[in-house]
Protein backbone atom coordinates (compact mmCIF):
# COMPACT_ATOMS: atom_id res chain seq x y z
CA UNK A 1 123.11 95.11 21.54
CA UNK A 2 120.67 97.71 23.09
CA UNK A 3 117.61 96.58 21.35
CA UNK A 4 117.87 93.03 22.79
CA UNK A 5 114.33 91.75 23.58
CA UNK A 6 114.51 90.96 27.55
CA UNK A 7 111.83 87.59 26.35
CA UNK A 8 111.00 86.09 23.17
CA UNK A 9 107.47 84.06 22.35
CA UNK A 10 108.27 81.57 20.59
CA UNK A 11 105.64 79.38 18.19
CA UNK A 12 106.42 75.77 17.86
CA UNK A 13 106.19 74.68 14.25
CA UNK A 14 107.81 71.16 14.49
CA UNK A 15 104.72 69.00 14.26
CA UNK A 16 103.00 70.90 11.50
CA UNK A 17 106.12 72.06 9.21
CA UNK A 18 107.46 68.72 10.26
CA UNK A 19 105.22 66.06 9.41
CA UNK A 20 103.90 67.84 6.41
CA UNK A 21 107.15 67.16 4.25
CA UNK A 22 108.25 63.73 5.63
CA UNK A 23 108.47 61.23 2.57
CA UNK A 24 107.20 58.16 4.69
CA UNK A 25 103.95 58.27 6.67
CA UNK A 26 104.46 58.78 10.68
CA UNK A 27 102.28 56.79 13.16
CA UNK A 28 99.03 59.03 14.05
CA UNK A 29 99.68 57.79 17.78
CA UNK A 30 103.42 58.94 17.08
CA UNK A 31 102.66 62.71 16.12
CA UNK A 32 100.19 62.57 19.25
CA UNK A 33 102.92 61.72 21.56
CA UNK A 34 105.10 64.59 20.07
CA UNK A 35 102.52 67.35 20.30
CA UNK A 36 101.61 66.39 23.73
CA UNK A 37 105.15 66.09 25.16
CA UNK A 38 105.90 69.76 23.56
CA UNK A 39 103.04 70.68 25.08
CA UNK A 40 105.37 70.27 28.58
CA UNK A 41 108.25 72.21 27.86
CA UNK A 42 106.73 75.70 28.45
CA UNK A 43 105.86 76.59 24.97
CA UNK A 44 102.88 78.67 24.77
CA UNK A 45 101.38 78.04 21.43
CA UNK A 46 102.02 75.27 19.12
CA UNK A 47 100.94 74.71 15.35
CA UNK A 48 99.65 71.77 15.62
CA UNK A 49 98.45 70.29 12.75
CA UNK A 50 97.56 71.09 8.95
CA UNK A 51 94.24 70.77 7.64
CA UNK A 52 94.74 70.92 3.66
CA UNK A 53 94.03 68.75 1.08
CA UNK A 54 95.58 65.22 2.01
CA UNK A 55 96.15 64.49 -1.91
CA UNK A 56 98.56 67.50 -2.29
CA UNK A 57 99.95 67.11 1.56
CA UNK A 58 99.36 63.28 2.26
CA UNK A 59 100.85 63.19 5.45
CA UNK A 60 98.37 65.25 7.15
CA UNK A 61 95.88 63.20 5.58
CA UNK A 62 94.91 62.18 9.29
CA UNK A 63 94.76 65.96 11.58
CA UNK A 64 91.12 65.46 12.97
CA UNK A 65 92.02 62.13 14.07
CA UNK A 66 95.69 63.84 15.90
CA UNK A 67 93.42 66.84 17.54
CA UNK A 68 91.27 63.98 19.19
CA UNK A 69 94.37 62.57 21.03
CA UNK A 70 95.61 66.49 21.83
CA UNK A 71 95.49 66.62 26.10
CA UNK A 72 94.70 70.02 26.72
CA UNK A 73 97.24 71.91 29.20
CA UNK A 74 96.34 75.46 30.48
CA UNK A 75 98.18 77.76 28.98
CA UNK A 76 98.81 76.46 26.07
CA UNK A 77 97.27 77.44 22.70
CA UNK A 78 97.05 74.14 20.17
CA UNK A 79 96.40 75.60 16.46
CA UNK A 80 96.25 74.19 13.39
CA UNK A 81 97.01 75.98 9.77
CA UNK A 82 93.89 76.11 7.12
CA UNK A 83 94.14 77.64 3.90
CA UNK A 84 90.58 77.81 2.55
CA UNK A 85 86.79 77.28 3.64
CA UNK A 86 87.42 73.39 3.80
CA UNK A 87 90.03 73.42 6.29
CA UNK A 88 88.28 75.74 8.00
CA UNK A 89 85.74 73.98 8.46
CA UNK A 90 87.66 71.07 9.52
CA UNK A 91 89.11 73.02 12.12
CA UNK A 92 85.65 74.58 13.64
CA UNK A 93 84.65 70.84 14.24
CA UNK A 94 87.98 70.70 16.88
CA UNK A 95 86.88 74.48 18.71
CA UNK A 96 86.78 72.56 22.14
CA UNK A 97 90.81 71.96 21.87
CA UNK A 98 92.20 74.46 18.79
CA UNK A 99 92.71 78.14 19.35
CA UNK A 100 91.60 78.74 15.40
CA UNK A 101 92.21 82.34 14.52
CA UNK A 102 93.13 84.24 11.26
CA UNK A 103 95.95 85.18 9.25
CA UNK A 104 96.26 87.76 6.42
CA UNK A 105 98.88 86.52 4.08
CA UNK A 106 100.80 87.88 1.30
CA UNK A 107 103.26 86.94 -1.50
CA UNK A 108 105.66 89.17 -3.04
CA UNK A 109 106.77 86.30 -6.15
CA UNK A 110 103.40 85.62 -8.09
CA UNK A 111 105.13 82.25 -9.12
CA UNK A 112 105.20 80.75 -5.54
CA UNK A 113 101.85 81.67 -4.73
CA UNK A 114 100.60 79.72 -7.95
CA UNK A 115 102.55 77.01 -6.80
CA UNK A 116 101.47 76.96 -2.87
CA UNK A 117 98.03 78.50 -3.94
CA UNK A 118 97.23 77.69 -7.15
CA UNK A 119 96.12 81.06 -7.81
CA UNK A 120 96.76 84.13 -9.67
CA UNK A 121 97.47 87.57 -7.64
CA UNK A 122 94.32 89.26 -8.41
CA UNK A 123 92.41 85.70 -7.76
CA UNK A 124 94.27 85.59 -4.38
CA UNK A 125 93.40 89.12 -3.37
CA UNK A 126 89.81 88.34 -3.99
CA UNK A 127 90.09 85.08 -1.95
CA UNK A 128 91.43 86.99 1.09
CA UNK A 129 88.38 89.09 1.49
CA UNK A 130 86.53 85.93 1.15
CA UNK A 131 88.77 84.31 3.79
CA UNK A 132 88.05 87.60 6.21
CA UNK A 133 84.49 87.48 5.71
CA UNK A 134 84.64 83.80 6.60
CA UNK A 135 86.25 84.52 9.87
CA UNK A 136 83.82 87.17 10.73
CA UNK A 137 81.08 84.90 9.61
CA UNK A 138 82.20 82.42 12.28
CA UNK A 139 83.33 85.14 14.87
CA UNK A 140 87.13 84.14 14.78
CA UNK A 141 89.87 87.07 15.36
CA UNK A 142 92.14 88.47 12.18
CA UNK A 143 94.82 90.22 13.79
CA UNK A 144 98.03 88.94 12.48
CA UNK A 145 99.30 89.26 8.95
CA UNK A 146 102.12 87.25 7.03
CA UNK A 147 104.83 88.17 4.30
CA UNK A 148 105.85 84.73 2.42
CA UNK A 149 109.35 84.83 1.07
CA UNK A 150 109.96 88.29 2.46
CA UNK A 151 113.53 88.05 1.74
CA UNK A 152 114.10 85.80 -1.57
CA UNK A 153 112.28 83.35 -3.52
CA UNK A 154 113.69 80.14 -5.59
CA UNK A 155 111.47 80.83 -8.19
CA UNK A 156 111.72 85.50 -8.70
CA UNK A 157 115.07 85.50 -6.75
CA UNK A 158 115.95 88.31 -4.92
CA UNK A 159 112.93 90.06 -3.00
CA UNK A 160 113.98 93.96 -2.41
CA UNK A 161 113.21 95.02 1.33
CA UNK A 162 110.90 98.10 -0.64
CA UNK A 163 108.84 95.56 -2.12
CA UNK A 164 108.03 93.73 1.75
CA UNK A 165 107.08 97.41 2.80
CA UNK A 166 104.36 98.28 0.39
CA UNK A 167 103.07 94.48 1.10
CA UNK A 168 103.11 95.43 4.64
CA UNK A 169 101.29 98.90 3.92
CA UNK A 170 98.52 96.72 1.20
CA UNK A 171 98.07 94.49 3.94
CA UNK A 172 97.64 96.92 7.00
CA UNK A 173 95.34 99.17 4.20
CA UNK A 174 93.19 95.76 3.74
CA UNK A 175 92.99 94.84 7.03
CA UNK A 176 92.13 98.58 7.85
CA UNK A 177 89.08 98.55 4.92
CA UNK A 178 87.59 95.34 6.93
CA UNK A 179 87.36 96.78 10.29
CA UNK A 180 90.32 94.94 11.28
CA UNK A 181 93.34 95.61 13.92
CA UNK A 182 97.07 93.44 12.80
CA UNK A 183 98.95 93.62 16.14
CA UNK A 184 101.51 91.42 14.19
CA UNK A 185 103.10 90.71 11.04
CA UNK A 186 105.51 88.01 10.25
CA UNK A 187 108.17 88.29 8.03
CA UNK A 188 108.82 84.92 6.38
CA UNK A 189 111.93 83.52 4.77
CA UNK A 190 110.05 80.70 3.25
CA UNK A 191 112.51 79.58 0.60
CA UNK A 192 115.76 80.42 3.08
CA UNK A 193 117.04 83.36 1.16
CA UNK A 194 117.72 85.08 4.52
CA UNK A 195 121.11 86.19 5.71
CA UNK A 196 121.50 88.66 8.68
CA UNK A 197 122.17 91.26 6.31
CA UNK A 198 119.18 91.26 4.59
CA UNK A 199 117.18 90.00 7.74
CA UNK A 200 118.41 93.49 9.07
CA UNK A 201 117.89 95.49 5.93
CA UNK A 202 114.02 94.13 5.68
CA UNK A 203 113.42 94.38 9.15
CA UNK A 204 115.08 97.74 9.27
CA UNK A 205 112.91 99.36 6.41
CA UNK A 206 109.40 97.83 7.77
CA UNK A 207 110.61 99.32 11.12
CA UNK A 208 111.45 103.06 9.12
CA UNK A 209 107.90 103.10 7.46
CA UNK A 210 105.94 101.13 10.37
CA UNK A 211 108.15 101.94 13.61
CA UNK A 212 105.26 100.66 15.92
CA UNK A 213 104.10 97.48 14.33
CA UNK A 214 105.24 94.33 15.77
CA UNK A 215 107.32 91.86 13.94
CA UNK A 216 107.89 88.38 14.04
CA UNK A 217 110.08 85.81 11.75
CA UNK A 218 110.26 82.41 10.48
CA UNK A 219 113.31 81.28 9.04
CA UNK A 220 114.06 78.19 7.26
CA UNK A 221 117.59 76.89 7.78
CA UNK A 222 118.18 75.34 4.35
CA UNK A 223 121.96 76.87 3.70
CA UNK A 224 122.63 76.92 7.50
CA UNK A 225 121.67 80.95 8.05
CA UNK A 226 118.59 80.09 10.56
CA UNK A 227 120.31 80.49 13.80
CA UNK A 228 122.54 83.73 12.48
CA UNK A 229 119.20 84.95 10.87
CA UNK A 230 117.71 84.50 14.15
CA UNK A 231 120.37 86.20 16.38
CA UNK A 232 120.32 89.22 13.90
CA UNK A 233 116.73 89.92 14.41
CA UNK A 234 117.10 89.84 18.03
CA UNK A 235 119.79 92.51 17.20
CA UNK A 236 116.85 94.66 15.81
CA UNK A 237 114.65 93.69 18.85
CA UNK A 238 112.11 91.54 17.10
CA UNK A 239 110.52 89.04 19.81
CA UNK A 240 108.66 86.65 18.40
CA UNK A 241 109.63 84.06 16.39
CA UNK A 242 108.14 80.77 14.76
CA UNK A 243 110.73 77.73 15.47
CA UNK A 244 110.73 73.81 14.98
CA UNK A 245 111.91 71.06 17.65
CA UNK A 246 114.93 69.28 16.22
CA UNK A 247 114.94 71.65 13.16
CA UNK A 248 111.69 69.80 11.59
CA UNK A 249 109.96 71.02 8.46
CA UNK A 250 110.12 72.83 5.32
CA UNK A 251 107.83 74.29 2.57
CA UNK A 252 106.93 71.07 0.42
CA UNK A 253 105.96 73.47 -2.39
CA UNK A 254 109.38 75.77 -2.78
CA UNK A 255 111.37 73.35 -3.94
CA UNK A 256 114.32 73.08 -2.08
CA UNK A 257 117.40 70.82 -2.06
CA UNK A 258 119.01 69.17 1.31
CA UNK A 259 117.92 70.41 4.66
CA UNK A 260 115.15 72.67 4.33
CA UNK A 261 114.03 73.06 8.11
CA UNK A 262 112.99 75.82 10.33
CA UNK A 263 115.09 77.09 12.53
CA UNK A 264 115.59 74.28 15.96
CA UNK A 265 113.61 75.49 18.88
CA UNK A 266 116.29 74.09 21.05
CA UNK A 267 118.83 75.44 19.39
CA UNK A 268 117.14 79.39 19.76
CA UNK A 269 116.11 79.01 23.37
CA UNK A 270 119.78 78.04 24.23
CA UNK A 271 121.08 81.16 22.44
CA UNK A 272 118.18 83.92 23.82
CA UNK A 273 118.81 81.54 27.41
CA UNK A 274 122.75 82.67 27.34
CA UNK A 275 122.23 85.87 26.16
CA UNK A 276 119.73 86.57 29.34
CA UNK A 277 116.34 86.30 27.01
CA UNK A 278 113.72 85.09 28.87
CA UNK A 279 111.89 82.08 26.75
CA UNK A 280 109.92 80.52 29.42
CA UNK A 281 110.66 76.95 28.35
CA UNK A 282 112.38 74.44 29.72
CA UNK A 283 115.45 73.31 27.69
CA UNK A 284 116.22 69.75 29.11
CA UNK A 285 112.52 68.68 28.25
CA UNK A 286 112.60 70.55 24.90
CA UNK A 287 115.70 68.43 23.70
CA UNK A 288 114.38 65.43 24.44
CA UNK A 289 111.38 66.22 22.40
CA UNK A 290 113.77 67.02 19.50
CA UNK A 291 115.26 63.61 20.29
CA UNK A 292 112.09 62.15 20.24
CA UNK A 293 111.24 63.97 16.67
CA UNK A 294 114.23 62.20 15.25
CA UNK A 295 113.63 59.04 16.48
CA UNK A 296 110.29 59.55 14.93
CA UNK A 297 111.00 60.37 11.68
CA UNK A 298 113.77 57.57 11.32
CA UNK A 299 116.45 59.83 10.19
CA UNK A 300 118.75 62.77 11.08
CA UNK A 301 117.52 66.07 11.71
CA UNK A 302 119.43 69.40 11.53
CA UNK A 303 119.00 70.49 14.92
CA UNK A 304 122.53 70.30 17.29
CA UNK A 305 121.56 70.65 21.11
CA UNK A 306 120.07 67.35 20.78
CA UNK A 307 123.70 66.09 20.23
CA UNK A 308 126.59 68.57 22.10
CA UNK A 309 123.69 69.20 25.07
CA UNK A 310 123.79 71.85 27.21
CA UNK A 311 126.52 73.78 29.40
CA UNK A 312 124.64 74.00 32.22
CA UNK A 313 125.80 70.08 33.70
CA UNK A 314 129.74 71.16 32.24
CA UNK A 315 129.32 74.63 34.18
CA UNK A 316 128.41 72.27 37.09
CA UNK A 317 131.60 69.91 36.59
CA UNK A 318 133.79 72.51 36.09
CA UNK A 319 132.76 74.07 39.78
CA UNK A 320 133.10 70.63 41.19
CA UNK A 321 136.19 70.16 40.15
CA UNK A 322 137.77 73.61 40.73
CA UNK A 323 136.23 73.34 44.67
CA UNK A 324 138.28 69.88 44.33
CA UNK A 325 141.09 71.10 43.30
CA UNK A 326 141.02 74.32 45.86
């Protein structure tokens, strides 16, 4: 395990991914009380909210009013996910409180990105430059990049790591044409195709063609791989990761069957904490946000540290009772 990262930077998903697919519509002053306790556990930057069409994602239907009850904390980035000029513009009205940046994204199935974009490849390539011009327009950064479904798709199937690299290459080569700098690019298992296999064979060939580009991942934990997918790509050193308290979320466009989460925050930090990775949270506080996510919601979520708990208070028992015992 010499290519362990010695810290991870995590992104906290849960209230965006989260809220976005519940069937039943959560209390505004609910999702407030989330985001702000989250923003207490030592996370640096969490996703927020979703500004998209409230007819096609209903239970954002209320972000600007969220972002009002939002207490900044320094330190902390809040940000919020827009797909096209109208959420942008959405988002530009909350400046004072959102860190609103950029994102180049690209799809490797054409039938997903009809059904999350409506659009056509060649349409969608044409409505990135649009999207980068907007961003310069209004002086916001584009320095990170995106692969959806970068290892499978419920819709193609399999995605072949060869196909992620040239999307990587098109999208370093489009950035490059705009004046741009990607110091990141996430690999994303959107539709949970991921096993640590792959997640090393994808990760492995971006890494051969583009050894000095920084990766990131977010894995969805639909057949139970998130945690395993996780722990192999801190096998191939990759330190930074997108995550969701209590295992919260899921694409509500990739049609997916049972739990369709990202992987638990909780869950991660407790694995990088006893492997040595530094996280910078604080895992007591982040479980009882997961706790409070499921009480939320009104029904189970995936995530298990909320349940079995730590081992630091049974590590602390144990010595007690061997100094007993002595």
């Amino acid at each position: 395990m010499s290519d362990l990262p010695r810290s991870v930077r995590i992104t906290e998903e849960g209230p965006r991914e989260g809220f976005q697919i519940e069937p039943g519509p959560i209390p505004t002053a609910r999702k407030i009380e989330f985001i702000n306790a989250l923003a207490q556990t030592g996370l640096k930057r969490i996703q927020a909210v979703s500004f998209v069409n409230p007819k096609r994602v209903p239970g954002w239907a209320d972000a600007d009013e969220v972002v009002k009850g939002i207490i900044p904390v320094p330190g902390v980035q809040f940000a919020g996910l827009w797909l096209n000029e109208q959420g942008l513009q959405r988002a530009l009205t909350h400046k004072d409180k959102l860190y609103i940046d950029g994102k180049i994204n690209m799809y490797p199935s054409s039938a997903f990105l009809k059904r999350n974009n409506n659009m056509t490849q060649e349409q969608y390539r044409a409505e990135v430059l649009k999207f980068v011009a907007t961003c310069k327009q209004n002086g916001l950064p584009v320095d990170r990049g995106s692969i959806s479904s970068a290892f499978g798709c419920n819709f193609e199937g399999d995605i072949a790591p060869a196909t992620v690299v040239k999307l990587v290459g098109d999208l370093l080569d489009l950035a490059g044409s705009q004046g741009l700098k990607i110091k990141a690019v996430t690999l994303a298992d959107t539709m949970a195709w991921g096993t640590p296999l792959s997640i090393k064979r994808v990760v492995g060939a971006v890494r051969e063609k583009f050894p000095n580009l920084p990766l990131a991942l977010h894995l969805h934990d639909t057949r139970g791989m998130g945690i395993a997918n996780a722990f192999a790509g801190l096998e191939m050193g990759v330190d930074r990761y997108d995550a969701a308290a209590a295992g919260l979320g899921g694409c509500p466009f990739a049609k997916h069957k049972g739990a369709a989460g990202n992987v638990c925050t909780e869950d991660f930090v407790f694995m990088c904490q006893e492997m040595g990775i530094e996280t910078g949270v604080d895992l007591d506080k982040l479980i009882a946000c997961a706790q409070m996510a499921e009480e939320i919601v009104g029904h189970p979520l995936p995530g298990t540290l909320k349940m079995g708990g730590t081992l630091q208070a049974l590590r602390v028992k144990a010595a007690q009772n061997l100094a007993a015992a002595a």
